[in-house]
Protein backbone atom coordinates (compact mmCIF):
# COMPACT_ATOMS: atom_id res chain seq x y z
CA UNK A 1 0.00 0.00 0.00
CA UNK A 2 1.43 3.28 -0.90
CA UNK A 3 -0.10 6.40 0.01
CA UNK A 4 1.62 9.86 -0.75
CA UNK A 5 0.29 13.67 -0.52
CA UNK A 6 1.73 17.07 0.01
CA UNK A 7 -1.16 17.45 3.06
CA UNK A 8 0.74 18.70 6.31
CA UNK A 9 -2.24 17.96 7.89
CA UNK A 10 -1.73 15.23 10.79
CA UNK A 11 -4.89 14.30 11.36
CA UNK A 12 -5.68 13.27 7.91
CA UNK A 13 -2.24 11.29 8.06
CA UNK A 14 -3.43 9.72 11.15
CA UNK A 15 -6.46 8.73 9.30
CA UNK A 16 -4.82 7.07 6.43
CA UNK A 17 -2.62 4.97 9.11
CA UNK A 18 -5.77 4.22 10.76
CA UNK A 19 -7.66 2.74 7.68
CA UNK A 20 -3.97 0.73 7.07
CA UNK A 21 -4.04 -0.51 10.74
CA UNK A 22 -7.09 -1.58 9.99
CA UNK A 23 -6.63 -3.86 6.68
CA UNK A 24 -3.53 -5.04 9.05
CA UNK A 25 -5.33 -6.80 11.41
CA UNK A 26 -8.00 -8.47 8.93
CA UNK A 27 -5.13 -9.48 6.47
CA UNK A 28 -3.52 -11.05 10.12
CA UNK A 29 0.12 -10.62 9.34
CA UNK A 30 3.01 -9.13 10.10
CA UNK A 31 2.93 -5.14 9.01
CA UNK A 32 5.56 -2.60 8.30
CA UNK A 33 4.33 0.50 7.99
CA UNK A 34 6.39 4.05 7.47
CA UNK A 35 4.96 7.64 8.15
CA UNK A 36 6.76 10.63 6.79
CA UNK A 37 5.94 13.76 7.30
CA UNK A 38 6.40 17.15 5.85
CA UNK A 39 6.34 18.75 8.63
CA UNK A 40 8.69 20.45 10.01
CA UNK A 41 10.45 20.93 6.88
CA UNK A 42 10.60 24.51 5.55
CA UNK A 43 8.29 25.62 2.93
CA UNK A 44 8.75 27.33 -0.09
CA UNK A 45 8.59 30.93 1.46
CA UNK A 46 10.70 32.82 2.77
CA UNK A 47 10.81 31.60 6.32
CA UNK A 48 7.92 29.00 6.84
CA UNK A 49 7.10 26.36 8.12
CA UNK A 50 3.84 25.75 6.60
CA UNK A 51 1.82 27.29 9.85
CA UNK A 52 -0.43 29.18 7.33
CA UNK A 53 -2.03 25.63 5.96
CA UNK A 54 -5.78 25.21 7.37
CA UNK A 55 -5.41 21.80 9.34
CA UNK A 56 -8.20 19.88 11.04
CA UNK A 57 -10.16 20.99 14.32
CA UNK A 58 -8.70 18.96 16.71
CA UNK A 59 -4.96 20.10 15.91
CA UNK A 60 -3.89 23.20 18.17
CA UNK A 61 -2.35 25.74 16.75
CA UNK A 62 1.13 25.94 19.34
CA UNK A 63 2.97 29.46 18.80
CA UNK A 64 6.09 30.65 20.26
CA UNK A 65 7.02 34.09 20.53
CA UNK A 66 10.42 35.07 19.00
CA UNK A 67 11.73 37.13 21.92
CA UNK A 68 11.46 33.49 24.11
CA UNK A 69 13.33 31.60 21.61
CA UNK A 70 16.70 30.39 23.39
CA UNK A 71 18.70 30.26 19.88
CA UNK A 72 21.24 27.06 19.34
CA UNK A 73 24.66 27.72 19.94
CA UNK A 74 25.23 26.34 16.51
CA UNK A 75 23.69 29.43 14.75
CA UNK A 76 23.40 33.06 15.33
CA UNK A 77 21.47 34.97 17.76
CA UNK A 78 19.50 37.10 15.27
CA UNK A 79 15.79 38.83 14.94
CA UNK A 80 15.89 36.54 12.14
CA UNK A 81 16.72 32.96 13.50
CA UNK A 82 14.76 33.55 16.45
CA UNK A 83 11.57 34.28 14.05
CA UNK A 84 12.47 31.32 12.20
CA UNK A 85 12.91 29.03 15.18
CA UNK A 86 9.80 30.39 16.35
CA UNK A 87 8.16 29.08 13.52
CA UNK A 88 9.97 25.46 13.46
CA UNK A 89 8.72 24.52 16.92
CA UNK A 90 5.36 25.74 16.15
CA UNK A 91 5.22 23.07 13.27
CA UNK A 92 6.91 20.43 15.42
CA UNK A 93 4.50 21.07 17.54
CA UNK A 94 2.15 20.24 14.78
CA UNK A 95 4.37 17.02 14.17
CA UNK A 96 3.82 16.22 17.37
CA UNK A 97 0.01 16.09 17.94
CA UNK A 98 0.07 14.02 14.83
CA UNK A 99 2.43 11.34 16.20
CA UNK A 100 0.27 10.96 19.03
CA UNK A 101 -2.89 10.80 17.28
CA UNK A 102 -1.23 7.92 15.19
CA UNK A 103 -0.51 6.12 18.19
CA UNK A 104 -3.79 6.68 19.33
CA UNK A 105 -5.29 5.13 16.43
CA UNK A 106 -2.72 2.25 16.96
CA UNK A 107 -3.93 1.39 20.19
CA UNK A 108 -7.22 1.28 19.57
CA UNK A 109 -6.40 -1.20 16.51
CA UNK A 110 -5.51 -4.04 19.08
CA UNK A 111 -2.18 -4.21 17.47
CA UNK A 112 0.14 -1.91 19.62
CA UNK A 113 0.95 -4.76 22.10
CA UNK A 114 2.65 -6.25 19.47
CA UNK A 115 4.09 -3.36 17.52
CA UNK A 116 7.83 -1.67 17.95
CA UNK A 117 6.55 1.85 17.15
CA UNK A 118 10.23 4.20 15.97
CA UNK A 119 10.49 7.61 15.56
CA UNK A 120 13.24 9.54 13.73
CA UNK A 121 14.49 12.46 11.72
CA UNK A 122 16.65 12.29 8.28
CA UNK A 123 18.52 15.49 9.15
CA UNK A 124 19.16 18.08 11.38
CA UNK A 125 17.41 21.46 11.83
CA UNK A 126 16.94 23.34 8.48
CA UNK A 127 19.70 26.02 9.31
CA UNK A 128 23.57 26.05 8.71
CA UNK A 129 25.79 24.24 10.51
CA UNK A 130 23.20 21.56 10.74
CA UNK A 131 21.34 20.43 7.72
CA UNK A 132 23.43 18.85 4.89
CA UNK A 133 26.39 19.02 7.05
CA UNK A 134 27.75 15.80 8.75
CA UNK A 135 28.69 18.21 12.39
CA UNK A 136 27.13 16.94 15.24
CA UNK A 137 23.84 19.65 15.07
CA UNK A 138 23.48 17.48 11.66
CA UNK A 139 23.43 14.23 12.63
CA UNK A 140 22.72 13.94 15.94
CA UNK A 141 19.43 13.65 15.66
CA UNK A 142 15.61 12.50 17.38
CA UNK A 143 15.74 8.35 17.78
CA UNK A 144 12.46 7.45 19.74
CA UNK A 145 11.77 4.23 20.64
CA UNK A 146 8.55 2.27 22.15
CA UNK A 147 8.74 -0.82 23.30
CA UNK A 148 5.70 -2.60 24.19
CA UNK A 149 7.37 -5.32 25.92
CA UNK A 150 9.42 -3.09 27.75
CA UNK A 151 9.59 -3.29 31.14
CA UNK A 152 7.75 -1.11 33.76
CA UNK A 153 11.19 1.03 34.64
CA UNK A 154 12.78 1.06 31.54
CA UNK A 155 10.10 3.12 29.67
CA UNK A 156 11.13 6.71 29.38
CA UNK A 157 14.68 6.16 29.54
CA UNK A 158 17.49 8.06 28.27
CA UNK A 159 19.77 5.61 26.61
CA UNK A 160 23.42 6.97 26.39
CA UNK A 161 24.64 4.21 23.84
CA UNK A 162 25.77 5.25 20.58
CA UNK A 163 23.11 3.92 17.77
CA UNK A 164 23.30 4.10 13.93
CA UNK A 165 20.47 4.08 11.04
CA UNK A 166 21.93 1.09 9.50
CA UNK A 167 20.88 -0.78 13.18
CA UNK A 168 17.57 0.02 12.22
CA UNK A 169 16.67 -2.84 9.67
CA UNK A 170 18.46 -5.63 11.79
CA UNK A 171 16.69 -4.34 14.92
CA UNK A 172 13.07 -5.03 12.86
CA UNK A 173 14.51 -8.35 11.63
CA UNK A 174 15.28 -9.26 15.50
CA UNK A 175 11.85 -8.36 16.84
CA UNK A 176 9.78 -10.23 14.38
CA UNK A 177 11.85 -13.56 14.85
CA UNK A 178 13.88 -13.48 12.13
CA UNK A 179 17.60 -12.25 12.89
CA UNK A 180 18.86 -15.33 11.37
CA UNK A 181 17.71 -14.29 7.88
CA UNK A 182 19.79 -11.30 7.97
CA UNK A 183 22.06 -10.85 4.89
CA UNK A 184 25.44 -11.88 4.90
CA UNK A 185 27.46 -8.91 5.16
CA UNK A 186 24.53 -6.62 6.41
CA UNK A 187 25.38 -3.53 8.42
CA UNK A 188 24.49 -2.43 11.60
CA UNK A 189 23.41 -4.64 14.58
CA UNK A 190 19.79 -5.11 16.46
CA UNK A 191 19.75 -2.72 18.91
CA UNK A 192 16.72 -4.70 21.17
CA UNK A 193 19.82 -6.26 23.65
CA UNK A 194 20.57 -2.72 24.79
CA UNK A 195 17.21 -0.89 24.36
CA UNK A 196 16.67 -0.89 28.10
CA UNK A 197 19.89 0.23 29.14
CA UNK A 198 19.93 3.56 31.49
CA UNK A 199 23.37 3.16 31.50
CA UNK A 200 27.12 2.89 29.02
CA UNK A 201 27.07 -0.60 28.12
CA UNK A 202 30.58 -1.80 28.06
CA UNK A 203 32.66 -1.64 24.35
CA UNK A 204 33.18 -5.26 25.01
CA UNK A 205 29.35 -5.85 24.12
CA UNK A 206 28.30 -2.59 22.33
CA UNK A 207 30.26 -0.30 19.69
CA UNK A 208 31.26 3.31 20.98
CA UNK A 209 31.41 4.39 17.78
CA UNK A 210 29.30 5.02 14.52
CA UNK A 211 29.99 6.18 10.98
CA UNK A 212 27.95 8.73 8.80
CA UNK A 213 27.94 10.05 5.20
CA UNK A 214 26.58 12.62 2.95
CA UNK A 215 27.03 12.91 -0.39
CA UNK A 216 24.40 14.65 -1.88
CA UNK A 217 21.18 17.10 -1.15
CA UNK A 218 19.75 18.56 -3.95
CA UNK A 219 21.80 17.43 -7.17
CA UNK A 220 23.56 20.57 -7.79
CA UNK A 221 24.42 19.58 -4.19
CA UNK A 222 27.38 17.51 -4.62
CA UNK A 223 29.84 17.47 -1.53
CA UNK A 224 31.21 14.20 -0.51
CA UNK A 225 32.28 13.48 3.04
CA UNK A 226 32.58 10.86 5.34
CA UNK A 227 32.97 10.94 9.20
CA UNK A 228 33.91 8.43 12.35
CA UNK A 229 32.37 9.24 15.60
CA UNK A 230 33.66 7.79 18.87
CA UNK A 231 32.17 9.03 22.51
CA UNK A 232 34.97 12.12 22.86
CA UNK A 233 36.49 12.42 19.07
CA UNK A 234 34.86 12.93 15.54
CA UNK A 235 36.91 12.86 12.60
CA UNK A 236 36.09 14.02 8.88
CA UNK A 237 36.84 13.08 5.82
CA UNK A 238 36.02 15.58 3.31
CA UNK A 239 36.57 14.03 -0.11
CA UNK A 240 35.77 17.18 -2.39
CA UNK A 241 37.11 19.47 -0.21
CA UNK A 242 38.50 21.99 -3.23
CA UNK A 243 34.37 22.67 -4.31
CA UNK A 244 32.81 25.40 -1.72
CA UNK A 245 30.72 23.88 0.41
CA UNK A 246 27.17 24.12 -1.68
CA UNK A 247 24.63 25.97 0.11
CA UNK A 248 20.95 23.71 -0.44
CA UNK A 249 18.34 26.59 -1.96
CA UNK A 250 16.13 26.26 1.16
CA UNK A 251 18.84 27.43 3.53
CA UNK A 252 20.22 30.06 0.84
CA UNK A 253 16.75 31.38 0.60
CA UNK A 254 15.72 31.53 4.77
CA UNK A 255 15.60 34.50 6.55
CA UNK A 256 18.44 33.36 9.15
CA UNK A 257 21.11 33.40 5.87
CA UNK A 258 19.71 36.89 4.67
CA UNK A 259 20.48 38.45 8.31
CA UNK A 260 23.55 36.83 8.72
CA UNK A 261 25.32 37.89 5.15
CA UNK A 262 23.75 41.63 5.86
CA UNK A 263 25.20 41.36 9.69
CA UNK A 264 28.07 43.56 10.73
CA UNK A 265 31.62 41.57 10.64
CA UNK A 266 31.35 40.59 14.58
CA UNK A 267 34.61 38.16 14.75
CA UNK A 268 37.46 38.31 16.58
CA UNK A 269 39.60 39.37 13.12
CA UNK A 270 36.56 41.26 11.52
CA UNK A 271 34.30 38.20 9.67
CA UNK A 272 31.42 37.23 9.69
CA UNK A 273 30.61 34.83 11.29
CA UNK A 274 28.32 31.91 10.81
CA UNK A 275 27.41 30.54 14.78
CA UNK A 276 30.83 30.32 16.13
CA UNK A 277 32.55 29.53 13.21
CA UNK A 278 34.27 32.09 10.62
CA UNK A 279 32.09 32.23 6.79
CA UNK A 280 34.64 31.79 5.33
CA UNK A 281 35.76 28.09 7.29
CA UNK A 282 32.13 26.91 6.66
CA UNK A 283 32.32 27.61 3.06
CA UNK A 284 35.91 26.33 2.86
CA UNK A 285 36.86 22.98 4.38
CA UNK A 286 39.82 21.15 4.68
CA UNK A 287 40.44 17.14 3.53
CA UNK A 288 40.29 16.19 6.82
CA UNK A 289 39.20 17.34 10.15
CA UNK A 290 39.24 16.42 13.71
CA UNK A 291 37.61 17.44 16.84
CA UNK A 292 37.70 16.54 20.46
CA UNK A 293 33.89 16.73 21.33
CA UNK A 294 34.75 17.26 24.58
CA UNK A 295 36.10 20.47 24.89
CA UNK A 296 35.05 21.39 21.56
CA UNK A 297 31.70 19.97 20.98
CA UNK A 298 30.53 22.74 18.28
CA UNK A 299 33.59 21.12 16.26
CA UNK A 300 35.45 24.43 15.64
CA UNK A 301 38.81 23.65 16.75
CA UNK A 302 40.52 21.49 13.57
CA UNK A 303 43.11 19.44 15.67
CA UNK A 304 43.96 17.72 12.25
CA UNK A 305 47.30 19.37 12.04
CA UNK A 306 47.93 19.11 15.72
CA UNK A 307 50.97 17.18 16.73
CA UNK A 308 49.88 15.76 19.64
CA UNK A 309 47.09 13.90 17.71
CA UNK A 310 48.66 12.69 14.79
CA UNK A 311 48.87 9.31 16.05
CA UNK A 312 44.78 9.87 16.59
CA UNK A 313 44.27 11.47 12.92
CA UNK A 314 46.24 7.88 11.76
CA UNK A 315 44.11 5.40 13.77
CA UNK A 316 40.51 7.35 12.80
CA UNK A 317 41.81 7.66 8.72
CA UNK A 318 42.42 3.81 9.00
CA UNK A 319 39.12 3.03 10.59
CA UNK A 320 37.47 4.59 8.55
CA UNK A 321 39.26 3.28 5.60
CA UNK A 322 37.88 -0.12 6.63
CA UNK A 323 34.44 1.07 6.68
CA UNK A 324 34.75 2.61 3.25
CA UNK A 325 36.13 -0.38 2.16
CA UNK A 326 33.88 -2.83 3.41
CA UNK A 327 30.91 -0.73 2.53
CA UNK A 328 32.05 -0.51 -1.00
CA UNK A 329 32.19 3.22 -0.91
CA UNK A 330 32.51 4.92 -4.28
CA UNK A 331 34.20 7.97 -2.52
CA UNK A 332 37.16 5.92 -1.13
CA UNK A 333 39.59 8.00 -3.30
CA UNK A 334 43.31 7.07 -4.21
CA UNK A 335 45.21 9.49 -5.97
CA UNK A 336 42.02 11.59 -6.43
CA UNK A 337 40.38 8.10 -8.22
CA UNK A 338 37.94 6.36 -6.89
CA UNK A 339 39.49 3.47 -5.42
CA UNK A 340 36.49 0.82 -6.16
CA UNK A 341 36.32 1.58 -9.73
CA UNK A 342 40.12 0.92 -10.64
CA UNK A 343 40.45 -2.20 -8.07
CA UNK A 344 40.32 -4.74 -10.78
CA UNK A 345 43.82 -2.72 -12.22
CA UNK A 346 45.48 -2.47 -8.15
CA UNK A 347 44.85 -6.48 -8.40
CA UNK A 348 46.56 -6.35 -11.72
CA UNK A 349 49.74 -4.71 -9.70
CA UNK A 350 49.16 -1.19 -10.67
CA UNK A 351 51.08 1.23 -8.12
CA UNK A 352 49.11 4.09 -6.54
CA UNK A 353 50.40 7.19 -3.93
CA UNK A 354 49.42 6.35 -0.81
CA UNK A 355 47.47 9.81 -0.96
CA UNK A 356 43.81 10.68 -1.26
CA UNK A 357 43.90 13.92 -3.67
CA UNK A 358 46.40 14.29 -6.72
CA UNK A 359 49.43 16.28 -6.30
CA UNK A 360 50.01 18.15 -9.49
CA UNK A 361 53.61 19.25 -7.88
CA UNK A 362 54.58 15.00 -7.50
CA UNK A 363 52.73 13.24 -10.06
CA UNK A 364 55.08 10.91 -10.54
CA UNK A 365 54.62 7.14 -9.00
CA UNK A 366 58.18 5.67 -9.51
């Protein structure tokens, strides 16, 4: 069953998940069902949010006033961003009502008992420094979980482990029975041993660590990079890192952008800034980059060409190396080729530079 519309009204999506529930339980089989929402993506004005739609009865309309708005630290403090903000929350607000009347609807199907209900986001917040961009204000993002089974004091915890999309699709596999159909090779791991965990489960038994990507947005968005994330360091690999970082039209187009290019130069050497980091830095990116999250968690602070982490920079390339490589990752680059497509001539005994870009001043190999 496929069911698509532009509607941003929840309560009609409820309805349709209702009248699905329904042919679920009279078909008596195992369901998956996916909900995605417009909401709370921007629309195509200036700086909405689609709070101007007319939306059924029941749904309250939940403003905020921009003066309130406690701005992220990942953006700047503007008349602008706080307007903007203003108007996120009041659609995921909207978002919100929605999800609940779905479960509503789920409960009263006689199904939710047995149903793992999961909520998530594909990105970050619509703004810069978040969306499209792999920093932690871009892909750290919502992963709700409901349990039915659950038990009585592990509902409404806060999980600390470290959890990846790619766990996702085992995680289904394990709750309907059927983990030992998995794929050979298949990424990610059920995440139903750990679910209930208040607390760090030990390395030994769960990975501190995940891996991300983004590639592209729109398709005049094209800006490769990669990224390994332990608990205190993230590291970047940024494989086109000699294209400007491509702004995505809804983000060019926002209010937030138009306030912060027309803002007074208000760094420390006269730029502008965008959140705490310089334009000109988020525009132009090095190959790699590496952060300690701890001290630095707005990832500002490039310890790439730090001494004292060199040996760091080397372990994180490697590992995530492997990943690329087991993943069969086009964007695994040798010598500014992509190192999947000319494997069959490195078998063959080709030499490459041990390098990811190539060095017009030392082209030569032997």
């Amino acid at each position: 069953v496929r069911n698509e519309s532009t509607t941003r009204d929840v309560a009609w999506v409820a309805d349709q998940a209702e009248g699905f529930f329904e042919q679920a339980k009279e078909a008596d089989q195992p369901f998956f069902l996916t909900v995605g929402y417009i909401d709370p993506h921007r629309d195509m004005t200036r700086s909405g949010f689609g709070n101007q739609d007319v939306f059924d009865a029941k749904i309250r309309d939940v403003s905020y006033e921009p003066a309130d708005i406690e701005v992220p630290a990942y953006i700047n403090n503007l008349e602008e961003s706080r307007f903007e903000f203003s108007e996120y929350y009041r659609s995921i607000s909207r978002l919100d009502q929605g999800i609940g009347l779905i479960l509503e609807k789920l409960q009263a199907s006689g199904l939710a008992d047995d149903t793992l209900v999961v909520f998530l986001s594909d990105n970050g917040p619509p703004f810069l420094n978040s969306k499209t961009t792999l920093y932690d204000a871009g892909v750290r993002l919502p992963f709700i979980v409901r349990n039915p089974q659950a038990k009585a004091e592990a509902k409404g915890i806060e999980n600390p482990n470290m959890v990846s999309y790619v766990d996702i699709f085992p995680t289904f596999l394990d709750w309907t029975g059927k983990a030992e159909q998995a794929p050979t090779g298949l990424a990610g791991q059920s995440i139903l041993p750990i679910l209930e965990k208040p607390e760090l489960v030990p390395e030994s038994d769960w990975k501190h660590h995940v891996f991300g990507s983004h590639t592209f947005h729109e398709v005049t968005n094209y800006w490769p990079t990669r990224f390994l994330r332990t608990r205190r360091y993230k590291y970047h690999r940024n494989v086109a890192w000699r294209l400007d970082f491509p702004f995505s039209a809804d983000l060019y187009g926002s209010l937030t952008w138009d306030g912060i290019r027309h803002s007074q130069p208000h760094g420390k050497e006269g730029e502008i800034m965008v959140g705490p980091r310089k334009l000109q830095d988020y525009i132009f990116r090095p190959p790699e980059e590496l952060y300690d999250l701890d001290e630095d968690p707005l990832e500002v602070v490039n310890l790439a060409k730090d001494e004292k982490h060199q040996q760091r920079l080397k372990e994180f390339r490697g590992r995530l190396e492997k990943w690329q490589d087991d993943t069969l990752d086009p964007w695994l680059y040798r010598d500014g080729v992509s190192k999947r497509f000319i494997q069959h001539h490195l078998d063959a005994g080709m030499i490459v530079p041990d390098r990811f870009d190539l060095d017009l001043n030392n082209i030569r190999i032997r």
